[in-house]
Each structure stands twice: as C-alpha cells, then as structure tokens.
N, C-alpha and C. Protein backbone atom coordinates (compact mmCIF):
# COMPACT_ATOMS: atom_id res chain seq x y z
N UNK A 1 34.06 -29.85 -62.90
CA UNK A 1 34.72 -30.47 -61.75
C UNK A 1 36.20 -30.10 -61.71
N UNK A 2 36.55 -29.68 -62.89
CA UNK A 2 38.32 -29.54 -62.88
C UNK A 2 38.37 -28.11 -62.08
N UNK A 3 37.32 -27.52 -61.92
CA UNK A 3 37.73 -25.78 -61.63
C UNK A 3 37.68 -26.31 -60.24
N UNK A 4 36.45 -27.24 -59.59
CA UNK A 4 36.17 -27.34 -58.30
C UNK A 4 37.59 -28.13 -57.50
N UNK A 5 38.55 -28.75 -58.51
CA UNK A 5 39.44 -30.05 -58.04
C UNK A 5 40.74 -28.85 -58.21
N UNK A 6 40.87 -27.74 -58.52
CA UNK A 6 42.09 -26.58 -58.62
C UNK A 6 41.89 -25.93 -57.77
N UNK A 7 40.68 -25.34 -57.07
CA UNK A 7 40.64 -24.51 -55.88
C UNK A 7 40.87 -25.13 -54.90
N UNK A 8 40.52 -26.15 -54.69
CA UNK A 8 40.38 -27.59 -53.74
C UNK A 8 42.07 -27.74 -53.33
N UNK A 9 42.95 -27.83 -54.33
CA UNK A 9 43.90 -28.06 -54.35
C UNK A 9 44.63 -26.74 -54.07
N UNK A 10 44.29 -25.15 -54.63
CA UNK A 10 44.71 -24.32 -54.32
C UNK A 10 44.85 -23.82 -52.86
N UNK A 11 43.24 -24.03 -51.88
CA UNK A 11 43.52 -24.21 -50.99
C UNK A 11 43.86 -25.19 -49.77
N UNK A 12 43.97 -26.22 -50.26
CA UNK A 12 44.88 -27.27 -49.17
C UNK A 12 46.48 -27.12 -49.02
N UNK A 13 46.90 -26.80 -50.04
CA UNK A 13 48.22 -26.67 -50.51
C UNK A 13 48.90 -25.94 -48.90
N UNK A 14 48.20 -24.05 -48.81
CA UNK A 14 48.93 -23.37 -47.88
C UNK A 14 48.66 -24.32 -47.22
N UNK A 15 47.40 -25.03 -46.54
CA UNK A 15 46.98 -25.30 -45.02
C UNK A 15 48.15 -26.26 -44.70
N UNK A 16 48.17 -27.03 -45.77
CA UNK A 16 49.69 -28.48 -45.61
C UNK A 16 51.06 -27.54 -44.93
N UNK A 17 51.43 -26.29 -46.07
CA UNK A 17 52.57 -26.10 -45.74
C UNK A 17 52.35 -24.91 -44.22
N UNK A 18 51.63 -24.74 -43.92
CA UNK A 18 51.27 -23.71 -42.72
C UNK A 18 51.38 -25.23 -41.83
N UNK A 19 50.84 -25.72 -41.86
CA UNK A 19 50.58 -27.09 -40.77
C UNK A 19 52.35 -27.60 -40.57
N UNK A 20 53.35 -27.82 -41.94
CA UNK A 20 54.47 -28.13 -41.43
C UNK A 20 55.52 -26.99 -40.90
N UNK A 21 55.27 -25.88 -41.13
CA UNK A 21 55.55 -24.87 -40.23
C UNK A 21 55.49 -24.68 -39.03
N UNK A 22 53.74 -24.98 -38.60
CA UNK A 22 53.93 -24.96 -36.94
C UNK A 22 54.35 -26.46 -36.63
N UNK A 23 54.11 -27.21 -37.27
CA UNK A 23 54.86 -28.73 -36.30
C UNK A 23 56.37 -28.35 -36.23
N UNK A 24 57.24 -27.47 -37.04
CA UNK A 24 58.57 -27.07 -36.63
C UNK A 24 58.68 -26.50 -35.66
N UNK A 25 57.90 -25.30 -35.70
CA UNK A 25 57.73 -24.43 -34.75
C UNK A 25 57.71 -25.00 -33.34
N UNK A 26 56.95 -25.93 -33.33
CA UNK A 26 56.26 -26.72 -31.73
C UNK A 26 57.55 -27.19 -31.62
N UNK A 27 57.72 -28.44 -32.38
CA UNK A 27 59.34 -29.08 -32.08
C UNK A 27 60.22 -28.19 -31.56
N UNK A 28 60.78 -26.96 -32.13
CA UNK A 28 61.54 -26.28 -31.39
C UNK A 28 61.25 -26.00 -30.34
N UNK A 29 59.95 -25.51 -30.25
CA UNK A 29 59.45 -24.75 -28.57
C UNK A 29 59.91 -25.81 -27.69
N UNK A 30 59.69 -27.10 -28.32
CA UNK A 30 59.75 -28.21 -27.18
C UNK A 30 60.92 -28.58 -26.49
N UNK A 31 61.92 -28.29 -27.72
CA UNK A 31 63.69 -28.58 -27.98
C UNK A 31 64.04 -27.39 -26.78
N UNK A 32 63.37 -26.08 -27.14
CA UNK A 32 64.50 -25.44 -26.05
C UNK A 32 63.99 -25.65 -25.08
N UNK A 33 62.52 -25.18 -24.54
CA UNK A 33 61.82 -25.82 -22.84
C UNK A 33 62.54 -27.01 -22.12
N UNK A 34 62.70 -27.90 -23.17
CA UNK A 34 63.38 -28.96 -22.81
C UNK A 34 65.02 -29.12 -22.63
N UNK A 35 65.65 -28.46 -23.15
CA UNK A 35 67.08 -27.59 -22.88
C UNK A 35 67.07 -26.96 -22.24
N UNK A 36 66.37 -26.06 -21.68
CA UNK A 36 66.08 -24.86 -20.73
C UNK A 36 65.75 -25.35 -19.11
C-alpha cells in the first residue's frame, strides 16, 4: 500500500499545482477584460 499511497501522491501533487496555476491564470484574464 505504501508504493500505491507514493504514486497517488506523486500524481496529485502536479494536478494541485497545475490547478493553482490556471486559477492565476483565469484571475488575471479576468483582471485585465475587466480593466480593458
């Protein structure tokens, strides 16, 4: 179970930090549309 609970963790890890990437991403899009 420890190998299955390291991959598990290996791949959630990017998806988290890819996920707070585009919520920046969006925020900005929104920031300038909305400035614009």
């Amino acid at each position: 179970m420890k190998s299955v609970e390291d991959s598990n963790g290996f791949f959630m890890y990017p998806w988290l930090f890819l996920r707070e990437v585009l919520g920046d991403l969006y925020e900005g899009l929104a920031y300038l549309s909305a400035v614009g």
